[in-house]
N, C-alpha and C. Protein backbone atom coordinates (compact mmCIF):
# COMPACT_ATOMS: atom_id res chain seq x y z
N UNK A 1 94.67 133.43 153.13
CA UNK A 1 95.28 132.16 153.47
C UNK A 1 96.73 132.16 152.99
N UNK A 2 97.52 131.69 154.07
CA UNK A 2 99.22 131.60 153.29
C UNK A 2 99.56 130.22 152.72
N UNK A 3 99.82 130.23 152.01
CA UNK A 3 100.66 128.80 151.29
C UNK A 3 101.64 128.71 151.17
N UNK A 4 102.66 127.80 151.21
CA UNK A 4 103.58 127.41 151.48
C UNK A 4 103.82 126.27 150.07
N UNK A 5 104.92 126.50 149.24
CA UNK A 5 105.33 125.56 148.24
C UNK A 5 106.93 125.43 148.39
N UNK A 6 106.97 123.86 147.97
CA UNK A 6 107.85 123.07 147.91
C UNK A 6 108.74 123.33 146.59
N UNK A 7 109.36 123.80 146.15
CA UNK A 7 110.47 123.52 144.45
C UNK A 7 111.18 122.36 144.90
N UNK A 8 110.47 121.34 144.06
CA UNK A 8 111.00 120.24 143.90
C UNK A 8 112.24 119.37 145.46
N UNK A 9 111.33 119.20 145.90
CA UNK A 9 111.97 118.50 146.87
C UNK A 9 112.49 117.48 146.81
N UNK A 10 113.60 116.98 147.81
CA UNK A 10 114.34 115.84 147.68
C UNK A 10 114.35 114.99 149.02
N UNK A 11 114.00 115.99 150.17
CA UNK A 11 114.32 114.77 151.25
C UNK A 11 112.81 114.53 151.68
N UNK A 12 113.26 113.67 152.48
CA UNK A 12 111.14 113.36 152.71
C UNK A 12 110.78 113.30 153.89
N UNK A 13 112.34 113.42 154.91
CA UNK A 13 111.80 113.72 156.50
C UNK A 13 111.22 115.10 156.67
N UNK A 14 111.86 115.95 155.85
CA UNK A 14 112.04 117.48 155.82
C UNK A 14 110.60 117.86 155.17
N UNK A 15 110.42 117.16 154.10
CA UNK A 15 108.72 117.34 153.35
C UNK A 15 107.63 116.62 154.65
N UNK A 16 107.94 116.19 155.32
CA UNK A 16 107.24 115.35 156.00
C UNK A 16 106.79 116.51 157.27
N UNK A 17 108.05 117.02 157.82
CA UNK A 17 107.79 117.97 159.04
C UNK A 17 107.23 119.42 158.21
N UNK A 18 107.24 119.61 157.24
CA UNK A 18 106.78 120.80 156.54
C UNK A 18 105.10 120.52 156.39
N UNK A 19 104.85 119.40 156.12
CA UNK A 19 103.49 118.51 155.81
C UNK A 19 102.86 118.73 157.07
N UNK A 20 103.45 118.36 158.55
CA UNK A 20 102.69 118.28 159.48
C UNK A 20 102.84 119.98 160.42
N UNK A 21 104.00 121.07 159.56
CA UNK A 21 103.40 122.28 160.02
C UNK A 21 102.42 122.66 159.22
N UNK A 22 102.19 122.30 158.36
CA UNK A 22 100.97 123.05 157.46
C UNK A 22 99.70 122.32 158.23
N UNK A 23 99.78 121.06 158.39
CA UNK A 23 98.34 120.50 158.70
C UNK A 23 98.15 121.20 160.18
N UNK A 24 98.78 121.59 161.34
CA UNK A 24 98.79 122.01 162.35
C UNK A 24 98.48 123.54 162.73
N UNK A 25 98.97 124.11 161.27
CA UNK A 25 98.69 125.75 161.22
C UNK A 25 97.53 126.07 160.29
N UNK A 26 96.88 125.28 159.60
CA UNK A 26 95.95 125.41 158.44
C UNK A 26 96.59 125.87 157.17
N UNK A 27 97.70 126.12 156.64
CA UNK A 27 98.33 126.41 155.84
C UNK A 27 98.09 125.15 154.69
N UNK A 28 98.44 125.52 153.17
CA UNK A 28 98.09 124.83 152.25
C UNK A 28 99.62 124.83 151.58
N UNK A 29 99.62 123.43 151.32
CA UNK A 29 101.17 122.63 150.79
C UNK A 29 101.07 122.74 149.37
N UNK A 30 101.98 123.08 148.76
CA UNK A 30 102.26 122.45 146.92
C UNK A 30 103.78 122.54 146.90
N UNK A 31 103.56 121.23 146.56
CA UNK A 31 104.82 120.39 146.01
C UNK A 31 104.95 120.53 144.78
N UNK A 32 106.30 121.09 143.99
CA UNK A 32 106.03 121.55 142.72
C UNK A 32 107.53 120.34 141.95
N UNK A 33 106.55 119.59 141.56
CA UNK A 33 107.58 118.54 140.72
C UNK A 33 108.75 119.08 139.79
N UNK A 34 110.02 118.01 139.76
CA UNK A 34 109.92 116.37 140.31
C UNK A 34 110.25 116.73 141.46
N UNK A 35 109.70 115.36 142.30
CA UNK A 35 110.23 115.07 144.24
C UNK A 35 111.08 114.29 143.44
N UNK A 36 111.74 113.78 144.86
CA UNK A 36 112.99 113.19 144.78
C UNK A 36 112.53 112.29 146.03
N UNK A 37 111.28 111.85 146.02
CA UNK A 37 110.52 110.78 146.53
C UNK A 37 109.41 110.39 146.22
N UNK A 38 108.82 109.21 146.59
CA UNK A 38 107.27 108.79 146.25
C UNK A 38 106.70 109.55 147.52
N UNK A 39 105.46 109.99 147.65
CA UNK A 39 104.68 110.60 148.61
C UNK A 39 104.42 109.84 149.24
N UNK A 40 104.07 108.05 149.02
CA UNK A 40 104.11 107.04 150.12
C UNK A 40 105.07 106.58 150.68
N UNK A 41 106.19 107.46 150.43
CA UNK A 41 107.40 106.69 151.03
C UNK A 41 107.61 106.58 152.17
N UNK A 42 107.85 105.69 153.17
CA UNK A 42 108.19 105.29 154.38
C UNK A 42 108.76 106.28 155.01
N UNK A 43 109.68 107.00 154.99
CA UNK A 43 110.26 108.09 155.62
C UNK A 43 109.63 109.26 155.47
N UNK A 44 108.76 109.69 154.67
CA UNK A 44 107.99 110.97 154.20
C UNK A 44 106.46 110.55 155.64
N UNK A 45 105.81 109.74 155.65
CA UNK A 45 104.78 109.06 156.65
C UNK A 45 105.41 109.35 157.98
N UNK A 46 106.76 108.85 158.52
CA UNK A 46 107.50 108.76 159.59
C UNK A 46 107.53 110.11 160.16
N UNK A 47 108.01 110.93 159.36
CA UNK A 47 108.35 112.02 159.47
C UNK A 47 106.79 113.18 159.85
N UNK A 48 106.02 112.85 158.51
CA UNK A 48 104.62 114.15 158.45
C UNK A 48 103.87 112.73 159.64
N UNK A 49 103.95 111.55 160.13
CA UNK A 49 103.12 111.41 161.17
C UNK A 49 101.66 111.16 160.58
N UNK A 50 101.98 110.88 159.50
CA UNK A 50 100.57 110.44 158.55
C UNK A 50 99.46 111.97 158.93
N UNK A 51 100.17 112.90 158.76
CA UNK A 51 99.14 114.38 158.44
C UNK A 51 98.90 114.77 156.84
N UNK A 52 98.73 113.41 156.08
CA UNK A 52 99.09 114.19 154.83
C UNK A 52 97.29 114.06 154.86
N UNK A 53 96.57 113.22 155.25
CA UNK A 53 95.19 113.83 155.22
C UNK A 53 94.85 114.96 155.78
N UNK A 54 95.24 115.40 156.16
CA UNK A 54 94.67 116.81 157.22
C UNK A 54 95.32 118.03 156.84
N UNK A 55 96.60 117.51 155.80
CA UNK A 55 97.07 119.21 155.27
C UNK A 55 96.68 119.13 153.23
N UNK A 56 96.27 120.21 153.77
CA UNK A 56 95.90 120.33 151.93
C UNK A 56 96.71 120.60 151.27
N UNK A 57 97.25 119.20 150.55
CA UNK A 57 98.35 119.43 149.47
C UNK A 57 97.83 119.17 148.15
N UNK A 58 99.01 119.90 147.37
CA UNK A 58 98.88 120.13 145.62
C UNK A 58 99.94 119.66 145.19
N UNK A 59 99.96 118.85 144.12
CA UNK A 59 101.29 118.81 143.20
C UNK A 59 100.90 119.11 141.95
């Protein structure tokens, strides 16, 4: 399985479209703190298209 991690991210459209290639390819997300957003943030949703259930993420 490939995984795919985040170092500390800051934008949340960009975490968002990364969120919904992982949920689309089966790939597994880790976000490795601090973000430089809340994970419910309005623009992070907009962006991943509410795939954050369907991609398996870690922080």
């Amino acid at each position: 399985m490939i995984h795919v991690a985040l170092y500390e991210p800051e934008i949340p459209p960009n975490t968002g479209n990364i969120m919904r290639l992982c949920a689309n390819t089966g790939l597994t997300l880790h976000l490795i703190h601090p973000l430089g957003f809340q994970l419910d943030e309005k623009r992070l949703r907009r962006a991943g298209m509410d795939y954050r259930d369907m991609a398996p993420v870690t922080e």
